[in-house]
C-alpha atoms as a PDB file:
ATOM      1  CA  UNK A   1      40.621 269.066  77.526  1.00  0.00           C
ATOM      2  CA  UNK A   2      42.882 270.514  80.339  1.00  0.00           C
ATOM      3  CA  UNK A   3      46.286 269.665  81.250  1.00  0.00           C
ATOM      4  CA  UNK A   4      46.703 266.966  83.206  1.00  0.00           C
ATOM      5  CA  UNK A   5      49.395 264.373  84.400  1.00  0.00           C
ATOM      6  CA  UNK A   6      48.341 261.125  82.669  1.00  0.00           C
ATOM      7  CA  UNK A   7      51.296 259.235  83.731  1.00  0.00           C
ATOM      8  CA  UNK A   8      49.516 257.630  87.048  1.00  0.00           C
ATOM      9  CA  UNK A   9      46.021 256.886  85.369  1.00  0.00           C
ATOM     10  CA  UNK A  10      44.589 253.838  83.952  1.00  0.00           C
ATOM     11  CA  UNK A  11      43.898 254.444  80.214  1.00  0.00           C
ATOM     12  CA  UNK A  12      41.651 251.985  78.808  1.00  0.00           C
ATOM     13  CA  UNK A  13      40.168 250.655  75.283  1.00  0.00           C
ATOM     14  CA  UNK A  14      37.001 249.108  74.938  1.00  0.00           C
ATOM     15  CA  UNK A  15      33.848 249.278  73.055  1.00  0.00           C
ATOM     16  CA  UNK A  16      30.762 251.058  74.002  1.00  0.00           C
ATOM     17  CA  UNK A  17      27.691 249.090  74.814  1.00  0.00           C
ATOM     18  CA  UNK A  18      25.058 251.836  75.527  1.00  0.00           C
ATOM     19  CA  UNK A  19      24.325 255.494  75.599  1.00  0.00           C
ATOM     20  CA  UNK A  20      20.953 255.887  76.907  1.00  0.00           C
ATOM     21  CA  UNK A  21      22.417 257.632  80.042  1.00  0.00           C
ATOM     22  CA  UNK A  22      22.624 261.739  80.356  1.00  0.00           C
ATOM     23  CA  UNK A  23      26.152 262.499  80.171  1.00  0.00           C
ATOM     24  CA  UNK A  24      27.300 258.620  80.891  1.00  0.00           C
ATOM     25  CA  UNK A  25      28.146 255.933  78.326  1.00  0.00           C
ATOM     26  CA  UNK A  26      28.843 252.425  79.470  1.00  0.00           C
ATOM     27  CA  UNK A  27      32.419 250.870  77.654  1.00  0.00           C
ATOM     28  CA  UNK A  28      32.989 247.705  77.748  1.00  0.00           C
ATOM     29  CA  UNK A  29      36.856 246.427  78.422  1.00  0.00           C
ATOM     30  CA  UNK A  30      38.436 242.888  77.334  1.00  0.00           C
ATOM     31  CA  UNK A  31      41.024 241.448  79.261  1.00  0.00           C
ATOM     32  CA  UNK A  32      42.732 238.624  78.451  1.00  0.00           C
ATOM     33  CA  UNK A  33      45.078 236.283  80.685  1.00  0.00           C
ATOM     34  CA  UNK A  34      47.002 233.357  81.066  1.00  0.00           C
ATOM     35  CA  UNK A  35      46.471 230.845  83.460  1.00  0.00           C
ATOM     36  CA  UNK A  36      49.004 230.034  85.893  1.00  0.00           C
ATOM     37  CA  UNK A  37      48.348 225.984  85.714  1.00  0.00           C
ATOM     38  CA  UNK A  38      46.917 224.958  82.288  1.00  0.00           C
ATOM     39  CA  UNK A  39      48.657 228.006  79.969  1.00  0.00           C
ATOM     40  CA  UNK A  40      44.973 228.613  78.383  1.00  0.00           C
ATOM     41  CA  UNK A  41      44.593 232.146  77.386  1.00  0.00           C
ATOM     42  CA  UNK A  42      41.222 233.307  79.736  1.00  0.00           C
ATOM     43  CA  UNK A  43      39.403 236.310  78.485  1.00  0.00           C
ATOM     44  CA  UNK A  44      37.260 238.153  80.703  1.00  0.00           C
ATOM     45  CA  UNK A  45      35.051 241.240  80.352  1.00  0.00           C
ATOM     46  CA  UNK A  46      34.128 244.585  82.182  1.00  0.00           C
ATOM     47  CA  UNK A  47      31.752 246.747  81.785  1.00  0.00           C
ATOM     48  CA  UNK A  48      32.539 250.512  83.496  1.00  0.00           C
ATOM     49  CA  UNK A  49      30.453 253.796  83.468  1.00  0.00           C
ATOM     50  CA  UNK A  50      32.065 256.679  81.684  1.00  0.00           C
ATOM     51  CA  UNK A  51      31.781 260.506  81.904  1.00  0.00           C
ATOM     52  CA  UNK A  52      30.697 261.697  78.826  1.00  0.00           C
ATOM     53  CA  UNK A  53      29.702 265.685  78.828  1.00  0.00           C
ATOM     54  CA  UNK A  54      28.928 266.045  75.210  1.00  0.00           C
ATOM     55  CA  UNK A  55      27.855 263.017  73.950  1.00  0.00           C
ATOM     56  CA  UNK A  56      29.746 262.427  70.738  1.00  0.00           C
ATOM     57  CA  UNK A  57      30.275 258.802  71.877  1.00  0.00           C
ATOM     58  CA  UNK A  58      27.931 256.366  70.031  1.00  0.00           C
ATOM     59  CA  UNK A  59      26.861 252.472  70.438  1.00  0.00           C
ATOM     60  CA  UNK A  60      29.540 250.094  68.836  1.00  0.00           C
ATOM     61  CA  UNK A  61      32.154 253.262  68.769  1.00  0.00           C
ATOM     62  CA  UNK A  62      35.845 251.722  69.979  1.00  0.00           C
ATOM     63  CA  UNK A  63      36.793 254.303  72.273  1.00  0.00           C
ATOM     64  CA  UNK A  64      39.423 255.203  74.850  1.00  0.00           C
ATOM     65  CA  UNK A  65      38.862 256.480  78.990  1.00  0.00           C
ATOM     66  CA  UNK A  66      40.853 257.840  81.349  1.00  0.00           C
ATOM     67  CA  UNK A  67      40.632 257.077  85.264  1.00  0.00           C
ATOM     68  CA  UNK A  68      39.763 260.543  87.000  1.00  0.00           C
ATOM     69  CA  UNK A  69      37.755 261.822  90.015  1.00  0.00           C
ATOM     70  CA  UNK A  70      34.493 260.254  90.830  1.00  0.00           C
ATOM     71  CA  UNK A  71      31.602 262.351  88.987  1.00  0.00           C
ATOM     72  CA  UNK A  72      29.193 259.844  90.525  1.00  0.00           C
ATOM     73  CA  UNK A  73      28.519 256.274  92.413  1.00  0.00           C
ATOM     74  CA  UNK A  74      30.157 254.467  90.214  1.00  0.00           C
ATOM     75  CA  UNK A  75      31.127 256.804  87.268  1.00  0.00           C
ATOM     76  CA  UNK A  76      35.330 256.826  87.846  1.00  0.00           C
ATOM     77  CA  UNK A  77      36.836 257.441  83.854  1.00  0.00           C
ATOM     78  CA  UNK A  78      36.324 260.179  81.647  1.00  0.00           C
ATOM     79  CA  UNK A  79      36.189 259.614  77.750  1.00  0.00           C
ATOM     80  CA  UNK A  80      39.613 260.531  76.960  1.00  0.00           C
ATOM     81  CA  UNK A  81      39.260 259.931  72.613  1.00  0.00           C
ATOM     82  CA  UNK A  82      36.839 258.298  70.086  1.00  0.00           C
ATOM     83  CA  UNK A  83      38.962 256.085  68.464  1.00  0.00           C
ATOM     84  CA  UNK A  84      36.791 254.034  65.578  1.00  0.00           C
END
């Protein structure tokens, strides 16, 4: 991995969902909320597309990305660690 200032980037958990891609897995990120009116704790879900060049990342695997440069469309984070 090469140096790089982390500081600015969004580092996220999640879980990944699939890894049929080349290269890409798809993580899936829970984000959880309160409401501003009725105080119920909201919990909502995103899937994003993640850069992953050697595919060590594997279905159900809790991982963590990083937000980098755009390697395609819609492919903006880079797995950053394998965490589970």
């Amino acid at each position: 991995m090469n140096k790089e200032n982390i500081s600015n980037k969004r580092v996220l958990e999640g879980v990944v969902v699939s890894d049929k891609m080349d290269k890409t897995i798809v993580v899936k990120v829970r984000r959880s909320y309160l409401h501003p009116v009725y105080k119920k704790t909201i919990i909502k879900y995103k899937k994003f597309k993640v850069h992953d060049p050697k595919e060590l990342a594997k279905v159900n695997d809790r991982v963590k990305v990083i937000e980098c440069r755009p390697y395609s469309k819609d492919k903006h984070f880079r797995l950053l660690e394998i965490i589970k």
